[in-house]
C-alpha atoms as a PDB file:
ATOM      1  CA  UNK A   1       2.693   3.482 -21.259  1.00  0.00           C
ATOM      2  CA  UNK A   2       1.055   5.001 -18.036  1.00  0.00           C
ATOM      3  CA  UNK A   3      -1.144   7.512 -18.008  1.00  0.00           C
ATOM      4  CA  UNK A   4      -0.669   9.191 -15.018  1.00  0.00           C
ATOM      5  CA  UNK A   5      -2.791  12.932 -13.726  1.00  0.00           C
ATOM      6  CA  UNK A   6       0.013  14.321 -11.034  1.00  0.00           C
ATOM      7  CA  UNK A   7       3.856  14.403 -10.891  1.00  0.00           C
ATOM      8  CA  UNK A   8       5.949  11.206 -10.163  1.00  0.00           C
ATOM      9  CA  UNK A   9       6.069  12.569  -6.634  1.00  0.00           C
ATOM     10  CA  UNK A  10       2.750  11.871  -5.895  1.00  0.00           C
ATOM     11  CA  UNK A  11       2.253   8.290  -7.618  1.00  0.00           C
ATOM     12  CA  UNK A  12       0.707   6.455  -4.636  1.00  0.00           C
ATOM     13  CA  UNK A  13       3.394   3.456  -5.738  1.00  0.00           C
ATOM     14  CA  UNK A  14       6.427   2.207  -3.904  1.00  0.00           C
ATOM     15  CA  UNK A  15       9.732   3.377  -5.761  1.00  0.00           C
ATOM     16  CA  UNK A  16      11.174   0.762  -6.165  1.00  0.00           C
ATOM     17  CA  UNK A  17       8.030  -0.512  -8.679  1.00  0.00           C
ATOM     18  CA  UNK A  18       8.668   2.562 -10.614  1.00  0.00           C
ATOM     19  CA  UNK A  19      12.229   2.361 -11.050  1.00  0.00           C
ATOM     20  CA  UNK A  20      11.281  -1.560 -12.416  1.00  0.00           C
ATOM     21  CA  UNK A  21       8.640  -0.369 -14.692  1.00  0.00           C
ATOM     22  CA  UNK A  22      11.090   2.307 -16.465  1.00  0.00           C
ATOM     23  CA  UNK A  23      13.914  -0.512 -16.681  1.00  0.00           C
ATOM     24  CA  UNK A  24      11.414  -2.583 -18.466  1.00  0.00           C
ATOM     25  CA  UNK A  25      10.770   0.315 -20.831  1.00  0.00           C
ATOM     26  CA  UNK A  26       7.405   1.313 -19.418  1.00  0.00           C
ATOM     27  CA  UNK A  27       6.709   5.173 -20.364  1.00  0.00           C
ATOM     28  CA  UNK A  28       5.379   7.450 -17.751  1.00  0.00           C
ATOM     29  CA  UNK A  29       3.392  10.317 -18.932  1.00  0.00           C
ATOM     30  CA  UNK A  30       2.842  12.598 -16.101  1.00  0.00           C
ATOM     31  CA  UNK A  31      -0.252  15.414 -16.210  1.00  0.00           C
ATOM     32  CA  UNK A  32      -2.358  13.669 -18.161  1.00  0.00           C
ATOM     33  CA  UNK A  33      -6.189  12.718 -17.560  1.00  0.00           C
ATOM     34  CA  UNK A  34      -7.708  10.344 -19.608  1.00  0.00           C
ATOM     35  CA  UNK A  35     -10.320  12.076 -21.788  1.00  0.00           C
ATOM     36  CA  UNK A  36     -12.104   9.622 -24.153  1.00  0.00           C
ATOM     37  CA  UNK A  37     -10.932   6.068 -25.750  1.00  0.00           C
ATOM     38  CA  UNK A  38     -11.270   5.939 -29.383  1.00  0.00           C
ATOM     39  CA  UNK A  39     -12.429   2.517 -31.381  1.00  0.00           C
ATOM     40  CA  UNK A  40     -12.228   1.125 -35.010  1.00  0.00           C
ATOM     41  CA  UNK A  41     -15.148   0.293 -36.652  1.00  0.00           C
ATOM     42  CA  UNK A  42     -15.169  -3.250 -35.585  1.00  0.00           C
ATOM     43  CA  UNK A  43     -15.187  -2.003 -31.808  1.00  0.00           C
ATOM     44  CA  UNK A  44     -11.449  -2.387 -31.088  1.00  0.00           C
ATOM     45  CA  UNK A  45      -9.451   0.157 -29.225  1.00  0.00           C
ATOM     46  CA  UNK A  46      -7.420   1.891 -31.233  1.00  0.00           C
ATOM     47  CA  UNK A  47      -6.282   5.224 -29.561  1.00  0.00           C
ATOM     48  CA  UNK A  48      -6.694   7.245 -26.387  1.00  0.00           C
ATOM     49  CA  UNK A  49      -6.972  11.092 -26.124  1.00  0.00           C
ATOM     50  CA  UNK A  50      -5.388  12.743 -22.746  1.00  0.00           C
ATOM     51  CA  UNK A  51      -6.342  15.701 -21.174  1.00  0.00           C
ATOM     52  CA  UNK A  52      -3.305  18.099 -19.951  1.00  0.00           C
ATOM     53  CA  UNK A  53      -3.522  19.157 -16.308  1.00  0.00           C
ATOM     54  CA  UNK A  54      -1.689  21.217 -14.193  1.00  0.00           C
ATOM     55  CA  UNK A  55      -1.836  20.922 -10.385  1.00  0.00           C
ATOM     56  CA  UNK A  56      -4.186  23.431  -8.160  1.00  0.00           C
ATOM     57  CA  UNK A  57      -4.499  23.604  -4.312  1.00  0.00           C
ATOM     58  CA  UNK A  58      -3.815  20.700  -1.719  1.00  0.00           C
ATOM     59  CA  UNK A  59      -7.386  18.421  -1.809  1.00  0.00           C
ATOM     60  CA  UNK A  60      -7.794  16.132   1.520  1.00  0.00           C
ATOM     61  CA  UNK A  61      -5.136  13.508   0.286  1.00  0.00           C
ATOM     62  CA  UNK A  62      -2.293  15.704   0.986  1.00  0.00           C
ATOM     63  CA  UNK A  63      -1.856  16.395  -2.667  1.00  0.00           C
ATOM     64  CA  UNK A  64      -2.184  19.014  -5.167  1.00  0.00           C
ATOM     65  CA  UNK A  65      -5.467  18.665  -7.150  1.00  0.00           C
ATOM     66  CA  UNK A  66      -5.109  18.076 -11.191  1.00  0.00           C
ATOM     67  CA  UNK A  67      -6.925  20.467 -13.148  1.00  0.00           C
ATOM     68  CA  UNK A  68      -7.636  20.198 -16.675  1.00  0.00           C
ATOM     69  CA  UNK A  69      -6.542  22.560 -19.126  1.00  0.00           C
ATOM     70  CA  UNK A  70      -7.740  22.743 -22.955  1.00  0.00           C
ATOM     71  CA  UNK A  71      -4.811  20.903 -24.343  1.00  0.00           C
ATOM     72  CA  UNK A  72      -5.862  17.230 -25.461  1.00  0.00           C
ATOM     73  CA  UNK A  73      -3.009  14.953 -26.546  1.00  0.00           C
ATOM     74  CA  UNK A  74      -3.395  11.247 -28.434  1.00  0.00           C
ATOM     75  CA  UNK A  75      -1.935   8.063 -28.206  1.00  0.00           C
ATOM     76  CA  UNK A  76      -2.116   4.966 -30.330  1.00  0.00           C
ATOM     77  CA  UNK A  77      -2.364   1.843 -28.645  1.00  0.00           C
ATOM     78  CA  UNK A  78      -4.787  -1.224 -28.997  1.00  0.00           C
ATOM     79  CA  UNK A  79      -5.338  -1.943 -25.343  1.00  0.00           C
ATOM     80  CA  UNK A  80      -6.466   0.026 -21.926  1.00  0.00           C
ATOM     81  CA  UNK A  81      -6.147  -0.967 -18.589  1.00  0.00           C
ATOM     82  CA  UNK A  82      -8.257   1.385 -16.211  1.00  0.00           C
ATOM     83  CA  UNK A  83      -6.309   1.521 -12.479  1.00  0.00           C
ATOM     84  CA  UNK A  84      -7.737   4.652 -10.892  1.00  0.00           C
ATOM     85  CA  UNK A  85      -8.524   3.823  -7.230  1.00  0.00           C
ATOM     86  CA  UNK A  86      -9.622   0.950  -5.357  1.00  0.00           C
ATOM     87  CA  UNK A  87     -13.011  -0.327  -4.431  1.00  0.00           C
ATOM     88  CA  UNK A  88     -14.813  -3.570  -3.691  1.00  0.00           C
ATOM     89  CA  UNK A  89     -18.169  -5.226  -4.787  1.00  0.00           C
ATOM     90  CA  UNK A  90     -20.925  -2.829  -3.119  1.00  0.00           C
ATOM     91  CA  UNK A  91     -23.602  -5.133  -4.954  1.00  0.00           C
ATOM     92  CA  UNK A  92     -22.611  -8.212  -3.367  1.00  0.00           C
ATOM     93  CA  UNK A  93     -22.830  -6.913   0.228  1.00  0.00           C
ATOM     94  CA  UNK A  94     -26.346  -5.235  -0.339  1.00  0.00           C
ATOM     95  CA  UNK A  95     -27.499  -8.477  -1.878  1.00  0.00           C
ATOM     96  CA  UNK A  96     -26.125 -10.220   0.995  1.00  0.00           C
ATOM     97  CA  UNK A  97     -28.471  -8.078   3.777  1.00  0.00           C
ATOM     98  CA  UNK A  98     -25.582  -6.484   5.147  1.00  0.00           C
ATOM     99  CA  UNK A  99     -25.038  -2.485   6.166  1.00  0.00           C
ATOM    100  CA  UNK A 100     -23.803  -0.134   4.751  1.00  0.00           C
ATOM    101  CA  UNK A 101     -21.664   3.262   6.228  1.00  0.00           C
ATOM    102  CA  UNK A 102     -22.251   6.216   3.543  1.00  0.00           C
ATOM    103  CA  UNK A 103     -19.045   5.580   2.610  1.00  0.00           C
ATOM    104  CA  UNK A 104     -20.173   2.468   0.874  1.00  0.00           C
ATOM    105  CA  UNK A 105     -18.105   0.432   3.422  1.00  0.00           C
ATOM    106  CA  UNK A 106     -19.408  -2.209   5.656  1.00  0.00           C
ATOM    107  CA  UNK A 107     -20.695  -1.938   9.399  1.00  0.00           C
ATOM    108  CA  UNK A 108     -19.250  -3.998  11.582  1.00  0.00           C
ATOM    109  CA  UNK A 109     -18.157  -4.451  15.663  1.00  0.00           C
ATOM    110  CA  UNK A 110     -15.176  -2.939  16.456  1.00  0.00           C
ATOM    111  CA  UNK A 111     -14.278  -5.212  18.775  1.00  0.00           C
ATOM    112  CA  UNK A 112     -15.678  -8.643  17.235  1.00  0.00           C
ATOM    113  CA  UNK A 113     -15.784  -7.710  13.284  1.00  0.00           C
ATOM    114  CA  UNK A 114     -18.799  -9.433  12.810  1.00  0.00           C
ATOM    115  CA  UNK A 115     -21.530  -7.268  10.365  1.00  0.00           C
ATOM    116  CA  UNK A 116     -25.591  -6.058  11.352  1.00  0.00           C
ATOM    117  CA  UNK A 117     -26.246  -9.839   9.626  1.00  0.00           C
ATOM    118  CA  UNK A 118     -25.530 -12.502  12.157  1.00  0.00           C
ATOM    119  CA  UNK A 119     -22.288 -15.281  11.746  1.00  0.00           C
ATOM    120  CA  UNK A 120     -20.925 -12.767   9.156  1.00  0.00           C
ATOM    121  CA  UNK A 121     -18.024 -11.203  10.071  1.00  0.00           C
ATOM    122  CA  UNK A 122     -15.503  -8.470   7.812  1.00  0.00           C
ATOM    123  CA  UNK A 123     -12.838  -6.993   7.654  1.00  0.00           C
ATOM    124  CA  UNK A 124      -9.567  -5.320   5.432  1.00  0.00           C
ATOM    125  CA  UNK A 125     -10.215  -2.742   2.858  1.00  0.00           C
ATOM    126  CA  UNK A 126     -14.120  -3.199   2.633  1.00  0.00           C
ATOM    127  CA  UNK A 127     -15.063  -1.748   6.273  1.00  0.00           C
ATOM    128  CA  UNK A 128     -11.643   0.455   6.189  1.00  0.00           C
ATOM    129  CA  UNK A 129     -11.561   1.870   2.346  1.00  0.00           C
ATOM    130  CA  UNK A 130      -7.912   0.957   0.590  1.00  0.00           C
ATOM    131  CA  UNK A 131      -5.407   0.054   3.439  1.00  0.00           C
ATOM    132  CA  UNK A 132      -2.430  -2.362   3.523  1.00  0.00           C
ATOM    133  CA  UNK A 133      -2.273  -6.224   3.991  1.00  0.00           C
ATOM    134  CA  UNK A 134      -0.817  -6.088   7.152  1.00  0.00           C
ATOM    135  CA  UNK A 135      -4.034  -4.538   8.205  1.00  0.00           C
ATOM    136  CA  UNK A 136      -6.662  -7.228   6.886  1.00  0.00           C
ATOM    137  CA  UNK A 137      -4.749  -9.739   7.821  1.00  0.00           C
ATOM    138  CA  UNK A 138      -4.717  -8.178  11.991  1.00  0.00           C
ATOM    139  CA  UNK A 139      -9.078  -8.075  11.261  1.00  0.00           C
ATOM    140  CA  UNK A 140      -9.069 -11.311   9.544  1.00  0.00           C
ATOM    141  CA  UNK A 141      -6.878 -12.676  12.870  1.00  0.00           C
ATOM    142  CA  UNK A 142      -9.431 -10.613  15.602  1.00  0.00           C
ATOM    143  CA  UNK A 143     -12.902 -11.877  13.753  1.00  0.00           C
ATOM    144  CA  UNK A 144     -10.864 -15.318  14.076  1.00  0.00           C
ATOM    145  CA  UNK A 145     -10.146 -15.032  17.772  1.00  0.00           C
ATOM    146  CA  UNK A 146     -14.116 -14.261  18.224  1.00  0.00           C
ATOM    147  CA  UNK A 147     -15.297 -17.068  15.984  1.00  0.00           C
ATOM    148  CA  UNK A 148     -13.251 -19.719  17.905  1.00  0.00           C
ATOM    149  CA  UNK A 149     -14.696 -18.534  20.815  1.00  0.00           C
ATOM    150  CA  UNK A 150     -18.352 -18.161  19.717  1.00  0.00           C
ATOM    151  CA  UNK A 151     -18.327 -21.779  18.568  1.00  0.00           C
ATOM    152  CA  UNK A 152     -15.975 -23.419  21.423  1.00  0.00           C
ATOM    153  CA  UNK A 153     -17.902 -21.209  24.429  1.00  0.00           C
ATOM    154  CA  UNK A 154     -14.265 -20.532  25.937  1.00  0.00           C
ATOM    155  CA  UNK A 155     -11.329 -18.050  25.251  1.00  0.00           C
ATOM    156  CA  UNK A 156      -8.830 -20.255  24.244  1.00  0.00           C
ATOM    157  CA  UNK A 157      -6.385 -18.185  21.287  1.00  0.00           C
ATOM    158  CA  UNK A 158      -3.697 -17.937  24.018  1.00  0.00           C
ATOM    159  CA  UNK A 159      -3.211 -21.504  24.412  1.00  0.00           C
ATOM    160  CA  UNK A 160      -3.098 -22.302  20.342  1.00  0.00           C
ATOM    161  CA  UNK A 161      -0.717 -19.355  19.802  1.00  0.00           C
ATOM    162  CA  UNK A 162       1.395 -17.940  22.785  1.00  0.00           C
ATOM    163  CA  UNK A 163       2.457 -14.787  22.811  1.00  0.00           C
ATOM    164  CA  UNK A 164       6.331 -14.639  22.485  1.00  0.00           C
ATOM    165  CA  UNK A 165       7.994 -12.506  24.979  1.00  0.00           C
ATOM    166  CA  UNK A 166      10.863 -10.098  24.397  1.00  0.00           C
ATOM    167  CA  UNK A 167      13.412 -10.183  26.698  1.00  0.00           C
ATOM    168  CA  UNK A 168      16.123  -6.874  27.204  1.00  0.00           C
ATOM    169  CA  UNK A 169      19.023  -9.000  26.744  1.00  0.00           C
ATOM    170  CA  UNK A 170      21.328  -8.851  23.715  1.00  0.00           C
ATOM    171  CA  UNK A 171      22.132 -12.364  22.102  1.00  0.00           C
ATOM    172  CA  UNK A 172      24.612 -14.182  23.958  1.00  0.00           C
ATOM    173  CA  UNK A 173      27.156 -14.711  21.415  1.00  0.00           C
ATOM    174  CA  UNK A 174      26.122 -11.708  18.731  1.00  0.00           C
ATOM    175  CA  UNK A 175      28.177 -12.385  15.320  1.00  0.00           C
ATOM    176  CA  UNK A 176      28.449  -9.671  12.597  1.00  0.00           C
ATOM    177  CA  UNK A 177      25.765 -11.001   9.758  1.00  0.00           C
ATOM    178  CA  UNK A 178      25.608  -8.571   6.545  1.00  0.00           C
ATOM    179  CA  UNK A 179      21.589  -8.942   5.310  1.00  0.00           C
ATOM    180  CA  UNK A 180      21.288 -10.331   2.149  1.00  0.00           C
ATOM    181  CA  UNK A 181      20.151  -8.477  -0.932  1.00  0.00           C
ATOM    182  CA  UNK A 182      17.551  -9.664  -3.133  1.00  0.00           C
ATOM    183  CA  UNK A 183      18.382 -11.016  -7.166  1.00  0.00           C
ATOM    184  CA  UNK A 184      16.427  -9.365  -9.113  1.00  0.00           C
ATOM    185  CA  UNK A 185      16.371 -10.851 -12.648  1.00  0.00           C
ATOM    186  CA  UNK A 186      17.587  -8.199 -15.483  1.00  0.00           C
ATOM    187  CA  UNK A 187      15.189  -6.074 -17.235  1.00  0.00           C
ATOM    188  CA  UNK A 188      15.967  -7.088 -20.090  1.00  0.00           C
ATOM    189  CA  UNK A 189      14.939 -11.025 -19.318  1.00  0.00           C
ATOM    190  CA  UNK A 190      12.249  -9.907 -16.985  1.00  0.00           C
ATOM    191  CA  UNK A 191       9.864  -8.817 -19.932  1.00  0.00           C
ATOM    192  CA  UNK A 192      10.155 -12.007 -21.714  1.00  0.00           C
ATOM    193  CA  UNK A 193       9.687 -14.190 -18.949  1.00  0.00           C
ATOM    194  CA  UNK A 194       6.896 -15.747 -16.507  1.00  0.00           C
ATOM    195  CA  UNK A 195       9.089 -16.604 -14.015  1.00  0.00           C
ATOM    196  CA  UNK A 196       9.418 -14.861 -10.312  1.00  0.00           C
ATOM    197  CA  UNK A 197      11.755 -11.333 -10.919  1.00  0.00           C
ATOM    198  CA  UNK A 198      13.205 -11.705  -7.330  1.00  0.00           C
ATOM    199  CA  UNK A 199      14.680 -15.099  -6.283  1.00  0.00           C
ATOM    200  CA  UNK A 200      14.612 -16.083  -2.898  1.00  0.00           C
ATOM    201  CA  UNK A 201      17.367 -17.185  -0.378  1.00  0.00           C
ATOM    202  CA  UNK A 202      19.510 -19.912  -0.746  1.00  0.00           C
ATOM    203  CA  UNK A 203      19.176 -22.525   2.324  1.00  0.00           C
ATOM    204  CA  UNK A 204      21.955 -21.034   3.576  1.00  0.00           C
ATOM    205  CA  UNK A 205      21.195 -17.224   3.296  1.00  0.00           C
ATOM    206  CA  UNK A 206      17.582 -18.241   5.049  1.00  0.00           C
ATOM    207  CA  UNK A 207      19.540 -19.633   7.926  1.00  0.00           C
ATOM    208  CA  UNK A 208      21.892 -17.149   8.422  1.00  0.00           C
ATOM    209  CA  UNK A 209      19.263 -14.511   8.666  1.00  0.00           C
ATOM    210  CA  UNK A 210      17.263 -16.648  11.014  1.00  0.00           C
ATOM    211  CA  UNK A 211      20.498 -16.009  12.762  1.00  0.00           C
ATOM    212  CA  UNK A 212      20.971 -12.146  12.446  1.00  0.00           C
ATOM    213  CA  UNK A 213      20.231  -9.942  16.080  1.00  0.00           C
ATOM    214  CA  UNK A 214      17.446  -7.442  14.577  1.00  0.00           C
ATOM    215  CA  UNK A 215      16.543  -6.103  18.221  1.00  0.00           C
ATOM    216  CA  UNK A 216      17.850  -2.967  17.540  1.00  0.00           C
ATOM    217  CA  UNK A 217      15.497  -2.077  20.719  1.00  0.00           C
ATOM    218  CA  UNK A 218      18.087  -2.807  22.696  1.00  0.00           C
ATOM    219  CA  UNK A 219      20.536  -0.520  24.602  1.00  0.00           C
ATOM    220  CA  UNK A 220      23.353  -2.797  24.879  1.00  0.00           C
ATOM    221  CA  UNK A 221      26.468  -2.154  23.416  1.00  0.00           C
ATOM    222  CA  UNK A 222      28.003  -5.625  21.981  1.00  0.00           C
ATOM    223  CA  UNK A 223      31.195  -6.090  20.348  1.00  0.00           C
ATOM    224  CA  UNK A 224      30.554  -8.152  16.928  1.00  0.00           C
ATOM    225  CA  UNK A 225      33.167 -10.764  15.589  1.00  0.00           C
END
């Protein structure tokens, strides 16, 4: 079961994970705050009473604010698992002598990514708040670039990784390639197994869409065979 304090349309989740969750018989309960977790005597969880909400005026996310009402609701269950927000260890970077924004994220160059403590360098969610991969791993690539040069006194990232260059001509010999859909295993196997729920390509399927034309940039009109 997931708790859950706004409608499905504002679950900050991709679709697609949803869908999964509800073919693996994962109940949604939508409006609901947690209120308080209830134990045994011997300290084990043993229910967990929900606060009813109902959705107010748009709050800086883009989204309606939840608002409590008086109705409490209760669920048995012998586990929780608390997943509201994202943050990282604030202790750690104090401890480490580094600075702080008042956001509780860390200072660092823009340009360089290294922090106010010398030879330490950041980046990804802790000196943007809760981002994306792609976006740690361009910082993590930058405060690389730097590094490299810091310690080899000479701007050399070009030469280890040239840039590839684009050109404005369609493939010479375009040929129609459908893209290949994922296997995802059945729901019904995927909650009683350890095993990945999507299975890759075939050596084949990798090669032929190594092969596809995705330069839909182009303004070329081709004729597929």
């Amino acid at each position: 079961m997931i708790l859950y304090r706004r409608e499905r349309k504002d679950m900050p989740a991709i679709d697609e994970e949803i869908q999964a969750a509800e073919e693996e018989g994962v109940r949604f309960v939508f409006l609901a705050a947690p209120h308080r977790i209830l134990g045994d005597a011997k300290g084990n969880v043993k229910a967990i009473e929900v606060v009813k909400t109902h959705l107010g005026e748009y709050d800086k996310s883009g989204r309606r604010k939840p608002i409590p009402t008086d109705e409490v609701q209760r669920f048995e269950c012998d586990s929780v698992i608390l997943a509201v927000g994202e943050t990282f260890d604030q202790d750690f970077c104090r401890a480490s002598g580094l600075e702080l924004k008042e956001s509780g994220t860390i200072i660092v160059d823009r340009y360089t990514f290294e922090t106010s403590r010398p030879n330490f360098y950041a980046g990804g969610d802790v000196i943007t708040g809760a981002s994306n991969v792609s976006n740690a791993m361009g910082c993590g690539k930058q405060a690389a670039m730097n590094i490299d040069e810091r310690l080899t006194g000479e701007r050399r990232w070009e030469k280890l990784f040239p840039a590839f260059e684009y050109g404005s001509q369609a493939p010479p010999e375009p040929r129609l390639s459908r893209r290949h859909a994922a296997r995802p295993m059945p729901a019904d196997k995927r909650v009683q197994s350890k095993e990945e729920v999507v299975a890759g390509l075939s050596p084949q399927e990798a090669l032929e869409e190594c092969r596809r034309c995705l330069r839909c940039d182009l303004r070329s009109t081709v004729t597929a065979r």
